[in-house]
N, C-alpha and C. Protein backbone atom coordinates (compact mmCIF):
# COMPACT_ATOMS: atom_id res chain seq x y z
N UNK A 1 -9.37 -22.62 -72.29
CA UNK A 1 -9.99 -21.31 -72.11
C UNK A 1 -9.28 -20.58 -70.98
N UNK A 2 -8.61 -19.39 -71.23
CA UNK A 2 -8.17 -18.63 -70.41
C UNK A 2 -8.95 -17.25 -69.56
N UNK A 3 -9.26 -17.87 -68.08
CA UNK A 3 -10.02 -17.01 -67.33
C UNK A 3 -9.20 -16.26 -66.50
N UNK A 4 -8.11 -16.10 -66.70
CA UNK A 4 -6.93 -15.24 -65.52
C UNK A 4 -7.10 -13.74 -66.43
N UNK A 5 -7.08 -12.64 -65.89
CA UNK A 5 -6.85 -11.57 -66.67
C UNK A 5 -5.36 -11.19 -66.24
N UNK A 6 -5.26 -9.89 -67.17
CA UNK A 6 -4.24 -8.94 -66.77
C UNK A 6 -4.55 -7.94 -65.40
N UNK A 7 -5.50 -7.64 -65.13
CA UNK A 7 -6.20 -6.95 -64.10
C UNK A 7 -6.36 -7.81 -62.78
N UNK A 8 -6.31 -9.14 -63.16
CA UNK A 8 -6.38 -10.16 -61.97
C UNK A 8 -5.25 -10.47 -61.79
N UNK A 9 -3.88 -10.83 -62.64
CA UNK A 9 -2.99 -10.43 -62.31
C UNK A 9 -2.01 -9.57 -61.42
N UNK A 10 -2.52 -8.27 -61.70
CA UNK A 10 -2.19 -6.92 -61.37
C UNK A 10 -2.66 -6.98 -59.55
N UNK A 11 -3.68 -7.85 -59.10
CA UNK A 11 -3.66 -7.87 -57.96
C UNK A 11 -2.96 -8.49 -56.51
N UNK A 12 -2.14 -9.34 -57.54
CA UNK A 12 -1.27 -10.32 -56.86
C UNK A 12 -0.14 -9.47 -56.07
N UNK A 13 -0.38 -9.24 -54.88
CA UNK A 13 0.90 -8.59 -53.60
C UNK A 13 0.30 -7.32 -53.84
N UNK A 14 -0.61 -6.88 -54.15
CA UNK A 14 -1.36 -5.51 -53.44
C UNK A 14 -2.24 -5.99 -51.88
N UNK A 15 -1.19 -5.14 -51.01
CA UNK A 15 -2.27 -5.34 -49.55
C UNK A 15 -3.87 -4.58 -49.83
N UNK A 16 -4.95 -5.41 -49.30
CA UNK A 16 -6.15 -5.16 -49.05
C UNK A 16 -6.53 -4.08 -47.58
N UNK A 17 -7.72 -3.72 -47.39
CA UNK A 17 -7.76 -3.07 -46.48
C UNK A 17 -7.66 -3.80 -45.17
N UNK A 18 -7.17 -2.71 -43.96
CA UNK A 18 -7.16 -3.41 -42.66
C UNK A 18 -8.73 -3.84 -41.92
N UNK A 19 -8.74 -5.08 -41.33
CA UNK A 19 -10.08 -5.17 -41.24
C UNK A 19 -9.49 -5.43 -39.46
N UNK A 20 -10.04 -4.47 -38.52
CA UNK A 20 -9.71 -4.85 -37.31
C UNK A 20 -11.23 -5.27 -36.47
N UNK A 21 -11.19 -5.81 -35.28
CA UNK A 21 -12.37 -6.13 -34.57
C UNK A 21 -12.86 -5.18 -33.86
N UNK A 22 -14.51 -5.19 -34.14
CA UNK A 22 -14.88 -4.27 -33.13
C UNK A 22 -14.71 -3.76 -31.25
N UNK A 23 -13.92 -4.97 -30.83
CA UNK A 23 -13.78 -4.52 -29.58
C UNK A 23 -12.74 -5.86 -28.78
N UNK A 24 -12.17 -5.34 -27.96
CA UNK A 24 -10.81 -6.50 -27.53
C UNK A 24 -11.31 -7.44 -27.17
N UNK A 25 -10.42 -8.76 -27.31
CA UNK A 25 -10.91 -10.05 -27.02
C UNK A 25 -11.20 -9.82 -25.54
N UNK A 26 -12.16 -10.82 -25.08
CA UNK A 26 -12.57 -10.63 -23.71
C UNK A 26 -12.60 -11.69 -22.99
N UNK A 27 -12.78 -11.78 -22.26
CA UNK A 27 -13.01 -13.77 -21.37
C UNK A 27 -13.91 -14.38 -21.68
N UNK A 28 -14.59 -14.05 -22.19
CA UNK A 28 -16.33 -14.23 -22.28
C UNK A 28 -16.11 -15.17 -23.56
N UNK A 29 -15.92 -13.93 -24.55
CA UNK A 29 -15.51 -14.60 -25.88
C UNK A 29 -14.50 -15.72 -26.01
N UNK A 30 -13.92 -15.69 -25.33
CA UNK A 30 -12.97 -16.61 -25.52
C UNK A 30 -13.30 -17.43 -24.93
N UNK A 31 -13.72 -18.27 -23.91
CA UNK A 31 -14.30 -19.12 -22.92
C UNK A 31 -15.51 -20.24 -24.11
N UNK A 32 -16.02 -18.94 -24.58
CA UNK A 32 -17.43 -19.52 -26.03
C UNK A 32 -16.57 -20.13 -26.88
N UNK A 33 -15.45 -19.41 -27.03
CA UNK A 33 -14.54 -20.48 -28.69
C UNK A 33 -13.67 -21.53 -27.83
N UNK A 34 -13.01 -21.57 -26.90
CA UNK A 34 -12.45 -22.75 -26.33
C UNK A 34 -13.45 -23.94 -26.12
N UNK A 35 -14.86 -23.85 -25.70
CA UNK A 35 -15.53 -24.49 -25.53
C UNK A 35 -16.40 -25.17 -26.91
N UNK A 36 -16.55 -24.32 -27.93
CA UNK A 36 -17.06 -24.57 -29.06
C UNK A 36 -15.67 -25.70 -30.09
N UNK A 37 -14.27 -25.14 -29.83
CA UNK A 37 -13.41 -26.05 -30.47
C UNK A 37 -12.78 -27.40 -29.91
N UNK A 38 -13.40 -27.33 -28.32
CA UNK A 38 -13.32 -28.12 -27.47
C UNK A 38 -11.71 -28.60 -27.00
N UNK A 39 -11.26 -26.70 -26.89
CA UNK A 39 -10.19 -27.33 -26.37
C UNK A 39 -9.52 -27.79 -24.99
N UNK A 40 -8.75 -28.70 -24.35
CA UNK A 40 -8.63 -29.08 -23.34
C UNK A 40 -7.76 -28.44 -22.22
N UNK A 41 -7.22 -27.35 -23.15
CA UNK A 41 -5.95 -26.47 -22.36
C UNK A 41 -6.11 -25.60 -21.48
N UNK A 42 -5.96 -25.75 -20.11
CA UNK A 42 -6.94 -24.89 -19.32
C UNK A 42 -6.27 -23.20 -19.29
N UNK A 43 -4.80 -23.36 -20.38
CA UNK A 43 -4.30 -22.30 -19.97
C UNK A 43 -5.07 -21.03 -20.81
N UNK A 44 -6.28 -21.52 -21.56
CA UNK A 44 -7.36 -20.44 -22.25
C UNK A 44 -8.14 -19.99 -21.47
N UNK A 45 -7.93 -20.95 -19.87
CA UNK A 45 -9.28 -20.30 -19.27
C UNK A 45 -9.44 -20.29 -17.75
N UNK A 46 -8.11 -20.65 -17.42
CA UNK A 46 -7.80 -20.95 -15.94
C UNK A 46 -6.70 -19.85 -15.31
N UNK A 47 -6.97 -18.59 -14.55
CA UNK A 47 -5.82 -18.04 -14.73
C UNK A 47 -4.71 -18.71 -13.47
N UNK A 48 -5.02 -19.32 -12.82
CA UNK A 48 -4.10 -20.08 -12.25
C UNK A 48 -3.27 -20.90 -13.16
N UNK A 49 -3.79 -21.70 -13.82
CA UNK A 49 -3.45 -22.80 -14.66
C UNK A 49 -1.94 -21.75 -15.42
N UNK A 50 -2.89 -21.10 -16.02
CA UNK A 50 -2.19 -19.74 -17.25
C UNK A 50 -1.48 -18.66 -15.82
N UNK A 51 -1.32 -18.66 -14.91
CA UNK A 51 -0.02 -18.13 -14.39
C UNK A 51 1.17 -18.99 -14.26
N UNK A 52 0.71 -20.11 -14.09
CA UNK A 52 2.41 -21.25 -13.79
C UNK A 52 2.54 -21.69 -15.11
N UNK A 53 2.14 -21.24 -16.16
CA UNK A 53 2.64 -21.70 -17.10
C UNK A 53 3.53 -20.81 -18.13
N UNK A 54 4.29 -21.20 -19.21
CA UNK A 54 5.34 -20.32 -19.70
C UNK A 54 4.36 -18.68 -20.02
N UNK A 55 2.92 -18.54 -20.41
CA UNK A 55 2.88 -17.62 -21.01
C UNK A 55 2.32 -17.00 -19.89
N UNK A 56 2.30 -17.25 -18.42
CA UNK A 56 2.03 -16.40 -17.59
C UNK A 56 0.63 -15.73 -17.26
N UNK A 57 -0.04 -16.04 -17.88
CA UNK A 57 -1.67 -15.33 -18.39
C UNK A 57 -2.50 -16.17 -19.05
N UNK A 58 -3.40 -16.31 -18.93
CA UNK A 58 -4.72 -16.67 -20.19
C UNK A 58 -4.40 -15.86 -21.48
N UNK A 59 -4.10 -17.13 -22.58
CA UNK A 59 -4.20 -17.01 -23.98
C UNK A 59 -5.08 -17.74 -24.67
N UNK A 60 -4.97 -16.57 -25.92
CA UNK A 60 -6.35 -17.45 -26.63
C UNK A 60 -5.62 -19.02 -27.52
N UNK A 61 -6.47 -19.61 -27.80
CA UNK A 61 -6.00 -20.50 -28.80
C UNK A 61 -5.30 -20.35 -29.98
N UNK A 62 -4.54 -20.83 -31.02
CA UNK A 62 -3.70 -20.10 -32.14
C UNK A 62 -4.48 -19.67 -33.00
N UNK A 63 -5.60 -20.62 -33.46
CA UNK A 63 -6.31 -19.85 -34.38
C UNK A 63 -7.54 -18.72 -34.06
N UNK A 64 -7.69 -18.63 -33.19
CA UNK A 64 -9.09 -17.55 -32.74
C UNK A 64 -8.67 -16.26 -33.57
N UNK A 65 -7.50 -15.96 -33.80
CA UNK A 65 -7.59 -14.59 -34.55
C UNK A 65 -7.93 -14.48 -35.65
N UNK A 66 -7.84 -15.33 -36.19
CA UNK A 66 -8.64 -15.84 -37.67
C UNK A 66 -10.59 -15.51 -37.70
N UNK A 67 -10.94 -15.71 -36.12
CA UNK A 67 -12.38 -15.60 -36.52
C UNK A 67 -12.96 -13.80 -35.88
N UNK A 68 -11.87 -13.11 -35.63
CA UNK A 68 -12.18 -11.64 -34.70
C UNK A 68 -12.54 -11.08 -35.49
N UNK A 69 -11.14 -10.62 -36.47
CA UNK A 69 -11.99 -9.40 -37.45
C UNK A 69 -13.42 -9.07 -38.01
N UNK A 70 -13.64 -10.22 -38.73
CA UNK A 70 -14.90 -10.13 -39.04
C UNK A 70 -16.19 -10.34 -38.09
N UNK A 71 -15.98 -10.45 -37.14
CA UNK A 71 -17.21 -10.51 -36.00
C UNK A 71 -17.98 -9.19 -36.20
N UNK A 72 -19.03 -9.50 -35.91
CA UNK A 72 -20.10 -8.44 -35.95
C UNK A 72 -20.50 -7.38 -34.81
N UNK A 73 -20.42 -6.35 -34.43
CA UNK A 73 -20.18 -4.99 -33.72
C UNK A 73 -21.63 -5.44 -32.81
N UNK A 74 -21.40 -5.19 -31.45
CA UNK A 74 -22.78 -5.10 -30.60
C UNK A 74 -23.91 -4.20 -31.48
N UNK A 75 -25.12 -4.51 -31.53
CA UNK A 75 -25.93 -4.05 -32.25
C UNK A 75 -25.98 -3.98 -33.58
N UNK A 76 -24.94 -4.35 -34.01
CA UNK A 76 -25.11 -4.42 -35.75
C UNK A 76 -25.91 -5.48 -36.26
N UNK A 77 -26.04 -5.04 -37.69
CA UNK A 77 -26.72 -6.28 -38.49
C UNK A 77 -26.49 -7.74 -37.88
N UNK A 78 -27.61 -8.17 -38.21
CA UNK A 78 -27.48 -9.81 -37.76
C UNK A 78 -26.68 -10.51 -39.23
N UNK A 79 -26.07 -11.38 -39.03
CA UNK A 79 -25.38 -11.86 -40.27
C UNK A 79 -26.18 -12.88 -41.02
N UNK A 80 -27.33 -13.66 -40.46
CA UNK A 80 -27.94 -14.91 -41.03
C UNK A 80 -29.08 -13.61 -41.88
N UNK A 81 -29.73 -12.27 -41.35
CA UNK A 81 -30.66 -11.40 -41.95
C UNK A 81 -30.63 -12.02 -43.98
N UNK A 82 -29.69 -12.36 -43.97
CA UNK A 82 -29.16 -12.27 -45.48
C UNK A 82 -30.69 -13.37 -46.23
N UNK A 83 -31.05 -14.64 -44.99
CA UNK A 83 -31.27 -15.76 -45.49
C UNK A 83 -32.98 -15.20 -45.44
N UNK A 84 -33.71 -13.97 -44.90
CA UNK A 84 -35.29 -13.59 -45.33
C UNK A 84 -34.93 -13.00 -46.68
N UNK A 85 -34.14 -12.56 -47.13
CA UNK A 85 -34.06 -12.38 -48.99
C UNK A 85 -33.83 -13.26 -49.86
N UNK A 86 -32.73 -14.67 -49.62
CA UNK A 86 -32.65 -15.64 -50.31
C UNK A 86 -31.90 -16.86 -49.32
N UNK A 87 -33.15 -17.48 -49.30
CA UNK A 87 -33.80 -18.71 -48.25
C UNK A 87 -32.36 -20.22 -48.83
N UNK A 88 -31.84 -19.74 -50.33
CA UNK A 88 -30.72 -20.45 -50.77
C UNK A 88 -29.26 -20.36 -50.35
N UNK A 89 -29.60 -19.56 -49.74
CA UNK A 89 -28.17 -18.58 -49.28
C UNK A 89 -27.11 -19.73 -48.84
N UNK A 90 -25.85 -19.81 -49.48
CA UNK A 90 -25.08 -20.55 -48.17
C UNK A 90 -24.00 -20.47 -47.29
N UNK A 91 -24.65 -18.85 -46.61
CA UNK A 91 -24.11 -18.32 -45.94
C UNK A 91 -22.54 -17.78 -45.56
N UNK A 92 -21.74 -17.63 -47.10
CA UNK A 92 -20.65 -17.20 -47.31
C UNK A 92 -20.76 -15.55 -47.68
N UNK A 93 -20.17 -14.93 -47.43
CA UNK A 93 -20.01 -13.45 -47.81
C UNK A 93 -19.07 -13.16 -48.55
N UNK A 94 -19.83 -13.12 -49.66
CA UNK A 94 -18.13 -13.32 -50.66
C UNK A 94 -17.45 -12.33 -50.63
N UNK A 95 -17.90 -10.59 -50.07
CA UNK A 95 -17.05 -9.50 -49.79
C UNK A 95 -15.92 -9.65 -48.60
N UNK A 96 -16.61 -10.24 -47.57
CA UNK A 96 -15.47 -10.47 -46.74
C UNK A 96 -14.43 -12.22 -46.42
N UNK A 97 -14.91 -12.78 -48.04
CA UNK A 97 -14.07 -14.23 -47.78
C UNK A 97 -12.92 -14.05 -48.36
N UNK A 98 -12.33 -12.90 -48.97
CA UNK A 98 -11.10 -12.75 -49.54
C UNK A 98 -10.57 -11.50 -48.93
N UNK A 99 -10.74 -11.29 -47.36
CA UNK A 99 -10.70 -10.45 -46.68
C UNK A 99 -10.60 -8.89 -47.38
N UNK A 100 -11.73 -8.51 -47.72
CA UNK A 100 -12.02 -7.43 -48.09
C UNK A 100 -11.37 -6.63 -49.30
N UNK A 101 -10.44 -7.75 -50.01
CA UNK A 101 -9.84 -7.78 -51.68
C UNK A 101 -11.07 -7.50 -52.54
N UNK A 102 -10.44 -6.86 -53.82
CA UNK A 102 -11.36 -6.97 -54.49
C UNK A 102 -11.85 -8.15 -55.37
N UNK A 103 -13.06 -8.61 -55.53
CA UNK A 103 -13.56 -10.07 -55.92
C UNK A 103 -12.74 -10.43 -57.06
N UNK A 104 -12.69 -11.80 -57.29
CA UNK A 104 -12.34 -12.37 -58.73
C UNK A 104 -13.58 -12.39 -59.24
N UNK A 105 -14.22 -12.21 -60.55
CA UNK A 105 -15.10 -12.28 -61.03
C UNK A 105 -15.08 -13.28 -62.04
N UNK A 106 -14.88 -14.49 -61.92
CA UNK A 106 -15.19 -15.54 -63.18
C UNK A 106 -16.51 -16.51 -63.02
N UNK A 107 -16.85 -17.09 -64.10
CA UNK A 107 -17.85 -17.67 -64.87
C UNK A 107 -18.06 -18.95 -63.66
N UNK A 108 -17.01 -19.51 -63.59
CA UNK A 108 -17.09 -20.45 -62.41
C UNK A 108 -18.23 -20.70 -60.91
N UNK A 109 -18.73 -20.83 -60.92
CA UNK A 109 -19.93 -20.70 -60.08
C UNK A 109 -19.08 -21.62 -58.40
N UNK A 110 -19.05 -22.57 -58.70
CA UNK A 110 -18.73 -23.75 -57.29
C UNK A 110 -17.30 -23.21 -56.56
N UNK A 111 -17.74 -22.91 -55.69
CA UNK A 111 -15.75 -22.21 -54.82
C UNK A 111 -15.82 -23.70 -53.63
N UNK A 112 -14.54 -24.40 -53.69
CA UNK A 112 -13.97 -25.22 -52.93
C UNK A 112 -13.32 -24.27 -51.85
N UNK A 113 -12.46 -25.21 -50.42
CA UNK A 113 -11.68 -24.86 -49.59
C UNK A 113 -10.66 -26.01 -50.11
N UNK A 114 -9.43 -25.00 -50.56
CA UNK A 114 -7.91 -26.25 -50.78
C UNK A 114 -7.17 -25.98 -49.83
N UNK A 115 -7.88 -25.67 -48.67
CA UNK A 115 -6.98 -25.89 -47.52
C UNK A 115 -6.13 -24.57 -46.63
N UNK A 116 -5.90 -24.96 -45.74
CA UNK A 116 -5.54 -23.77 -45.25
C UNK A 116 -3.83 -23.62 -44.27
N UNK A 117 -3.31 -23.11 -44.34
CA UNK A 117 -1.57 -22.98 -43.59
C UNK A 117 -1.41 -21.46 -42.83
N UNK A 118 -0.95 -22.07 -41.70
CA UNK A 118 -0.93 -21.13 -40.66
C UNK A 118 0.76 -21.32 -40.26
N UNK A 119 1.05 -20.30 -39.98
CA UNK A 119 2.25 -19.85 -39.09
C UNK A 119 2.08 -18.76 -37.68
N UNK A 120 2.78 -19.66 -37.27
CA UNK A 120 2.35 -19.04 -35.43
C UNK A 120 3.75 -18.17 -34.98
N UNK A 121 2.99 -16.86 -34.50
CA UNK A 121 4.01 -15.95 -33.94
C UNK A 121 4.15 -15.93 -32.52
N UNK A 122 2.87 -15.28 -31.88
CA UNK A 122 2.35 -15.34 -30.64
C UNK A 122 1.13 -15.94 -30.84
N UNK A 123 0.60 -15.90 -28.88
CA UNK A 123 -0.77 -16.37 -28.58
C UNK A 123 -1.25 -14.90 -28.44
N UNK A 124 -2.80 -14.47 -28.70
CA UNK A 124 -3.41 -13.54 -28.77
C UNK A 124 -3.47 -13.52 -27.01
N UNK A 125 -3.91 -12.29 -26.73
CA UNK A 125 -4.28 -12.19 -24.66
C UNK A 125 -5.00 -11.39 -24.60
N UNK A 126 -5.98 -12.07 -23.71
CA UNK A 126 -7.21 -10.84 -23.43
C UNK A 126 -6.98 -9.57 -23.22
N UNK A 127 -8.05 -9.33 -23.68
CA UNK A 127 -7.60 -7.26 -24.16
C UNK A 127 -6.95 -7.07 -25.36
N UNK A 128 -6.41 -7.80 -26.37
CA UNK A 128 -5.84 -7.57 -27.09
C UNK A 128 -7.15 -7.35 -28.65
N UNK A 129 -6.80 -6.18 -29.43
CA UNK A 129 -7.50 -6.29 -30.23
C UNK A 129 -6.87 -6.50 -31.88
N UNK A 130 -7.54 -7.56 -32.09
CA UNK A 130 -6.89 -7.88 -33.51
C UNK A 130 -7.43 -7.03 -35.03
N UNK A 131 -5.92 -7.19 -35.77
CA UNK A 131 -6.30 -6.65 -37.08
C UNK A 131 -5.81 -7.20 -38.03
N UNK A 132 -6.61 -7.65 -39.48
CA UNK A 132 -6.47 -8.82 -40.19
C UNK A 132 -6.12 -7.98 -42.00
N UNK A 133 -5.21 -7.91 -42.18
CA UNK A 133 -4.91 -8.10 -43.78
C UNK A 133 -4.03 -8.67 -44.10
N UNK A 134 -4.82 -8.40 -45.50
CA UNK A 134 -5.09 -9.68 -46.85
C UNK A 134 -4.27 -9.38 -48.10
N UNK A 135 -3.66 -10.69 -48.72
CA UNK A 135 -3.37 -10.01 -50.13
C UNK A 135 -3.49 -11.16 -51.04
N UNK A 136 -3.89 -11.00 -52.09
CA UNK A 136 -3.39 -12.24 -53.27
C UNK A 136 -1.80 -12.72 -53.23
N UNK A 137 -1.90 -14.35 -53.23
CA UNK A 137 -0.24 -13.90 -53.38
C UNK A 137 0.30 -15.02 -54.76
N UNK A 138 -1.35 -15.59 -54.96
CA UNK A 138 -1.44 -16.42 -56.58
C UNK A 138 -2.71 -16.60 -56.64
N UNK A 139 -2.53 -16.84 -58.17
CA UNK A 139 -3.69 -16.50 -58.74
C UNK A 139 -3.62 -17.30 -59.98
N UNK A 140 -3.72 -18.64 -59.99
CA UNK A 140 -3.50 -19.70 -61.62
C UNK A 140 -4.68 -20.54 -62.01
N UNK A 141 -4.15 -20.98 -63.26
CA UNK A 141 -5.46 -21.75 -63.49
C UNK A 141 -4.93 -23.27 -64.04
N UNK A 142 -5.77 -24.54 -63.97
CA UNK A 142 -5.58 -25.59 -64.48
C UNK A 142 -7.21 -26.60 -65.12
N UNK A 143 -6.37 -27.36 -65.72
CA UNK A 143 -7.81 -27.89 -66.36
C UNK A 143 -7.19 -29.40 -65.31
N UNK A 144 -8.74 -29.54 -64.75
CA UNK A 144 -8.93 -30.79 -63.77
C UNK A 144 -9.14 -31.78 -64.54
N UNK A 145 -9.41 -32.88 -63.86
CA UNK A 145 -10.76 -34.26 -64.33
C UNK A 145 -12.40 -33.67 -64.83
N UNK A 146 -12.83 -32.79 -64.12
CA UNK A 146 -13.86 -32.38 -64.25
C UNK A 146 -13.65 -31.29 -65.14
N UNK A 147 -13.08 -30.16 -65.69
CA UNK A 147 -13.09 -29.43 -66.18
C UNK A 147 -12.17 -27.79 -65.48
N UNK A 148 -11.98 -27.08 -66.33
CA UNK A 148 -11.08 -25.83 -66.06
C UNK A 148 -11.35 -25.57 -64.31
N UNK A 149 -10.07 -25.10 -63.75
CA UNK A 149 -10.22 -24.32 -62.44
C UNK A 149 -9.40 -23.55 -62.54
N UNK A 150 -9.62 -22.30 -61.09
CA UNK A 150 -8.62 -21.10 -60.67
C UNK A 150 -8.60 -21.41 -59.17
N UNK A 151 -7.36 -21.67 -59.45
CA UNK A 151 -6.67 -21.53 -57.84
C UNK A 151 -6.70 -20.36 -57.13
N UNK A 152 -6.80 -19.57 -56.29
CA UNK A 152 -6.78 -18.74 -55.64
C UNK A 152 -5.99 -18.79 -54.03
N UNK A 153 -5.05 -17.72 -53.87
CA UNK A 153 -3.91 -17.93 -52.78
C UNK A 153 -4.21 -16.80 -51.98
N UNK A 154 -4.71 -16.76 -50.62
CA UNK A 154 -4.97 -15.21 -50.23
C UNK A 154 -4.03 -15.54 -48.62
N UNK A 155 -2.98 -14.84 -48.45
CA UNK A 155 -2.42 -15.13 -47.35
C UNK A 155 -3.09 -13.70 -46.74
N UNK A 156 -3.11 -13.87 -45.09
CA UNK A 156 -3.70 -12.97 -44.13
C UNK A 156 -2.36 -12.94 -43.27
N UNK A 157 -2.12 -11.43 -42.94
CA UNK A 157 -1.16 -10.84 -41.28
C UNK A 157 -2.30 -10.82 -40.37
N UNK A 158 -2.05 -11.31 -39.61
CA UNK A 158 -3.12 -10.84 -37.73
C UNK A 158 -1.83 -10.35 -36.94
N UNK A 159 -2.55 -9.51 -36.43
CA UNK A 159 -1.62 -8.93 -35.47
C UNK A 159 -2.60 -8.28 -34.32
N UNK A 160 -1.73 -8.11 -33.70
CA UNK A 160 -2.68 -7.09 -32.06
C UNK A 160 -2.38 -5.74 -32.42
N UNK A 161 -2.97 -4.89 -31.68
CA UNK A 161 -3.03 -3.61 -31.31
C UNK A 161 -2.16 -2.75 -31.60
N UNK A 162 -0.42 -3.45 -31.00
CA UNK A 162 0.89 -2.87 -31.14
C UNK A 162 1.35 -2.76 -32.05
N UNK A 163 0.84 -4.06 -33.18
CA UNK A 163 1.53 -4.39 -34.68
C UNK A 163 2.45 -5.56 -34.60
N UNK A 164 2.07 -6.26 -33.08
CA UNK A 164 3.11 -7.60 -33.27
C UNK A 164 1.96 -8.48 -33.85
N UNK A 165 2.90 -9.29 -34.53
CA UNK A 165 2.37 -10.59 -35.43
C UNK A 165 1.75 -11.64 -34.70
N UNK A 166 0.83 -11.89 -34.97
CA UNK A 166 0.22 -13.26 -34.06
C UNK A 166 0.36 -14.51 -34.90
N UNK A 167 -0.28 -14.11 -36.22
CA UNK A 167 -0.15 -15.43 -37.22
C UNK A 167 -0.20 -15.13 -38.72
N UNK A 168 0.26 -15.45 -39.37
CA UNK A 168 -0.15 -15.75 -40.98
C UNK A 168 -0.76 -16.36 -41.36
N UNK A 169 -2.02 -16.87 -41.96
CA UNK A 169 -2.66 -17.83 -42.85
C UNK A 169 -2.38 -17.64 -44.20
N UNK A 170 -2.43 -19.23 -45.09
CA UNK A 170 -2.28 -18.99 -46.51
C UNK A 170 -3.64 -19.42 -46.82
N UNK A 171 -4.35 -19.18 -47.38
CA UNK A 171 -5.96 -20.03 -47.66
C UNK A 171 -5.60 -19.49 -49.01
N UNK A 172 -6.07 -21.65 -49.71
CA UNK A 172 -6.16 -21.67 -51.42
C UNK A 172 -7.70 -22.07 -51.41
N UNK A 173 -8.28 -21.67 -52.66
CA UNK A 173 -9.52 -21.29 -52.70
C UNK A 173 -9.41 -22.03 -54.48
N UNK A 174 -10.40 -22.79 -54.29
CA UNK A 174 -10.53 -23.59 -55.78
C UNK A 174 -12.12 -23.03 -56.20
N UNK A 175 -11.90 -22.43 -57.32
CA UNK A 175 -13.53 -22.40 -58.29
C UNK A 175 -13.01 -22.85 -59.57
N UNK A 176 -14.71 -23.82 -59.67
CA UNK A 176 -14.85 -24.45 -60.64
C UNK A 176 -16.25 -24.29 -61.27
């Protein structure tokens, strides 16, 4: 059974919209994700540490730009609000998990994580505000052990403020 269209096709290397963060990384924030990923590097949070060292400053960790864009604006909607309408919820947003692409729409109900690949440009630095797009860059299908799947390939640009590159992600996305 063939679930790929011509229209799903057609989306493969069209850039998606720019999704930037509501406001520059700050110490604060960053101090909460070093501590939440438990990292040991004091050069995220020591500016002594992060002056004698090559990058001269407090940087964020490689992946933190991955979680900015989509952060939620002081005073905006709460993001869990979703779960007083449906208590099943499991808390994915499927508008913004293919960074703001337009959806695949197939029959397939169950979406896997097949993993994820990063390439490192720079370290992000406080004050810096990030901006995240997206594009298809495959889009196939195979029949498993269990039955038919679609692979899904959505690589992401992050970059700062200026337009320098911080990182690439490739995230493959399995529904079945």
């Amino acid at each position: 059974m063939a679930f790929i269209t011509d229209e799903m096709r057609a989306l493969i290397g069209a850039p998606g919209p720019k999704l930037t963060a509501p406001y520059p990384l700050g110490p604060d924030e960053l101090r909460r994700f070093v501590q939440a990923v438990m990292e040991g590097n004091p050069v995220h949070w020591d500016h002594a540490a992060a002056a004698e060292s090559r990058y001269g400053e407090v940087v964020a960790t490689p992946l933190l730009p991955m979680h900015t864009p989509t952060r939620t604006a002081p005073g905006g909607p709460d993001p869990l609000e979703h779960l007083r309408e449906d208590p099943d919820w499991d808390g994915i947003d499927r508008s913004a998990a293919f960074g703001g692409l337009p959806a695949i729409e197939l029959p397939l109900k169950r979406i896997l994580n097949g993993g994820t690949e990063a390439e490192f440009f720079q370290l992000a630095r406080l004050g810096d505000v990030v901006t995240a797009q997206s594009r298809y860059t495959d889009i196939t299908e195979r029949e498993g052990r269990s039955g038919p799947m679609v692979l899904v390939k959505v690589e992401t640009t992050y970059s700062n403020q200026d337009g320098d590159r911080l990182l690439v992600s490739t995230m493959t996305v399995i529904m079945r």
